[in-house]
C-alpha atoms as a PDB file:
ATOM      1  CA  UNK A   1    -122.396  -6.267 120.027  1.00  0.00           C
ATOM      2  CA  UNK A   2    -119.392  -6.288 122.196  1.00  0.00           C
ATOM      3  CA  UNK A   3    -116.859  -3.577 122.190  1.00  0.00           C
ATOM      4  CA  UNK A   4    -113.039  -3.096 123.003  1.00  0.00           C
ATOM      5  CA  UNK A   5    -113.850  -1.435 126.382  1.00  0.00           C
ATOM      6  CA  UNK A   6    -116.344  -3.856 126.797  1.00  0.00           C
ATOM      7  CA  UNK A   7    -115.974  -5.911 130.474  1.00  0.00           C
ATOM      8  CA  UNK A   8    -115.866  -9.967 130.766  1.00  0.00           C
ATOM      9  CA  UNK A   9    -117.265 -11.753 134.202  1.00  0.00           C
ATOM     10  CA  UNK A  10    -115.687 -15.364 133.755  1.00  0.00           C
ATOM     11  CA  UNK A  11    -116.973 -18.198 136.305  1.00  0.00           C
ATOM     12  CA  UNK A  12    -115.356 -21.001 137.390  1.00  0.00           C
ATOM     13  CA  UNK A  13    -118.737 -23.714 136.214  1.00  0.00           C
ATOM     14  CA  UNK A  14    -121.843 -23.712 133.531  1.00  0.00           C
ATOM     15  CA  UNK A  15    -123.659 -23.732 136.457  1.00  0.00           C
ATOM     16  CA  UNK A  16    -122.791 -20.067 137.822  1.00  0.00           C
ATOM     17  CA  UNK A  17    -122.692 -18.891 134.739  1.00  0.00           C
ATOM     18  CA  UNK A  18    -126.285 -19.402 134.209  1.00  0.00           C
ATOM     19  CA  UNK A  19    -127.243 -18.414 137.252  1.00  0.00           C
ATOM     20  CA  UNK A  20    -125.889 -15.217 137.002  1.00  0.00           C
ATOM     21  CA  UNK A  21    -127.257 -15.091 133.664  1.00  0.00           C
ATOM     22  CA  UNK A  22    -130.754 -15.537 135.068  1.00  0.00           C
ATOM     23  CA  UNK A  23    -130.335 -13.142 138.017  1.00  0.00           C
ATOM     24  CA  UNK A  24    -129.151 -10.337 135.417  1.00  0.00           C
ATOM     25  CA  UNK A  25    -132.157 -10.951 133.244  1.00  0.00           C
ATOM     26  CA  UNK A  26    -134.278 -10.606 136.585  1.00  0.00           C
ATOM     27  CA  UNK A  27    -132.902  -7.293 136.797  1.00  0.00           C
ATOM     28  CA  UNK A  28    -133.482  -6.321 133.552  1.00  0.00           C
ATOM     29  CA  UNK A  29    -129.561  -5.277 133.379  1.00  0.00           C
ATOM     30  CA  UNK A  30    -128.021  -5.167 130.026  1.00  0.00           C
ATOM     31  CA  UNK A  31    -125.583  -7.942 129.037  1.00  0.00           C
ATOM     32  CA  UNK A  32    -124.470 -10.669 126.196  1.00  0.00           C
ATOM     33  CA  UNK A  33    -124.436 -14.012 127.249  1.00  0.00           C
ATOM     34  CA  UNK A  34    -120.898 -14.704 124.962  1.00  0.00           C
ATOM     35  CA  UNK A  35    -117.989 -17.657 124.576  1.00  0.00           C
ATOM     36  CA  UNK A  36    -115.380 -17.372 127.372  1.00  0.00           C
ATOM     37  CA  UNK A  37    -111.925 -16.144 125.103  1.00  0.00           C
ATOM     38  CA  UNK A  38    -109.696 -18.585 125.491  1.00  0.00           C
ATOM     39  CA  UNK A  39    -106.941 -16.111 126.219  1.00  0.00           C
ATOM     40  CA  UNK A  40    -108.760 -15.603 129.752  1.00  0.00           C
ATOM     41  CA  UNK A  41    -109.301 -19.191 130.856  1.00  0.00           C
ATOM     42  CA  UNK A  42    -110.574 -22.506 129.408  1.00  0.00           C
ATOM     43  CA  UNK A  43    -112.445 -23.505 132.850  1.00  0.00           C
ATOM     44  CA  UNK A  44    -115.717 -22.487 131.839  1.00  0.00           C
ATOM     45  CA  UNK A  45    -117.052 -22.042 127.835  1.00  0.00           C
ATOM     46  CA  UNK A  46    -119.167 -18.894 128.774  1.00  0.00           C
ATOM     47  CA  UNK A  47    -118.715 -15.519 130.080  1.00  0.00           C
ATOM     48  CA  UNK A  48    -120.936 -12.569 130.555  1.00  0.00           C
ATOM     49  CA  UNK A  49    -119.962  -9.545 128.446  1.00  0.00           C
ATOM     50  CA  UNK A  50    -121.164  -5.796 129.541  1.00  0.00           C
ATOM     51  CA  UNK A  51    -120.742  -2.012 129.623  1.00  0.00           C
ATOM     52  CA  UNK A  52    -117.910  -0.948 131.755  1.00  0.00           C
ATOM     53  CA  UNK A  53    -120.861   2.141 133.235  1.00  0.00           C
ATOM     54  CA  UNK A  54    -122.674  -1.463 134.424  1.00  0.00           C
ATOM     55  CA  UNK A  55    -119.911  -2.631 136.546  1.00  0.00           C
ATOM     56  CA  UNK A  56    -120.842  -1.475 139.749  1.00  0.00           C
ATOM     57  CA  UNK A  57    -124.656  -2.621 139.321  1.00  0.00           C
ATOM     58  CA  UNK A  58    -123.720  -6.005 137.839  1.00  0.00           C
ATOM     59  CA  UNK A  59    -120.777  -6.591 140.582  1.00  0.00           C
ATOM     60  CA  UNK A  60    -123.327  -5.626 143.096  1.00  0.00           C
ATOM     61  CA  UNK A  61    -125.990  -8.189 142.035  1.00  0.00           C
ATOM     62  CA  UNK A  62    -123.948 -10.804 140.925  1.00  0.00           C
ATOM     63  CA  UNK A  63    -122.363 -10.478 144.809  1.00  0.00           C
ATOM     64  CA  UNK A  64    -125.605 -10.246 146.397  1.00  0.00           C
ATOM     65  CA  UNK A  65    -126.252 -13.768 144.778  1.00  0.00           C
ATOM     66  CA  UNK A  66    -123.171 -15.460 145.985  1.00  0.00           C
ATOM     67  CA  UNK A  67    -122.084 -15.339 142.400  1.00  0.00           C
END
């Protein structure tokens, strides 16, 4: 369920999207695979959604994976 203080990691393809998506899922880190909001940007349809206390974690993964 995502929440109003809920954070959004947009990418610029499908391609990275997934990939991060399958990184995080590695890690066993919680997230929602969910549509990009168009009031962000229309360059990619999907978006991981997470817990802003997951921030750090998930910046620091996605980062370590060129993502």
């Amino acid at each position: 369920m995502i929440k109003e203080q809920d954070y959004i990691a947009i990418f610029h393809s499908t391609h990275r999207v997934l990939a991060a998506e399958k990184t995080l899922k590695e890690q066993e880190v919680d997230f929602l695979l969910i549509p990009t909001p168009r009031e962000l940007t229309s360059a990619c349809g999907l978006a991981i959604c997470f817990a802003p206390e997951l921030a750090l974690e998930i910046g620091s993964i996605l980062s370590d994976a060129d993502l």
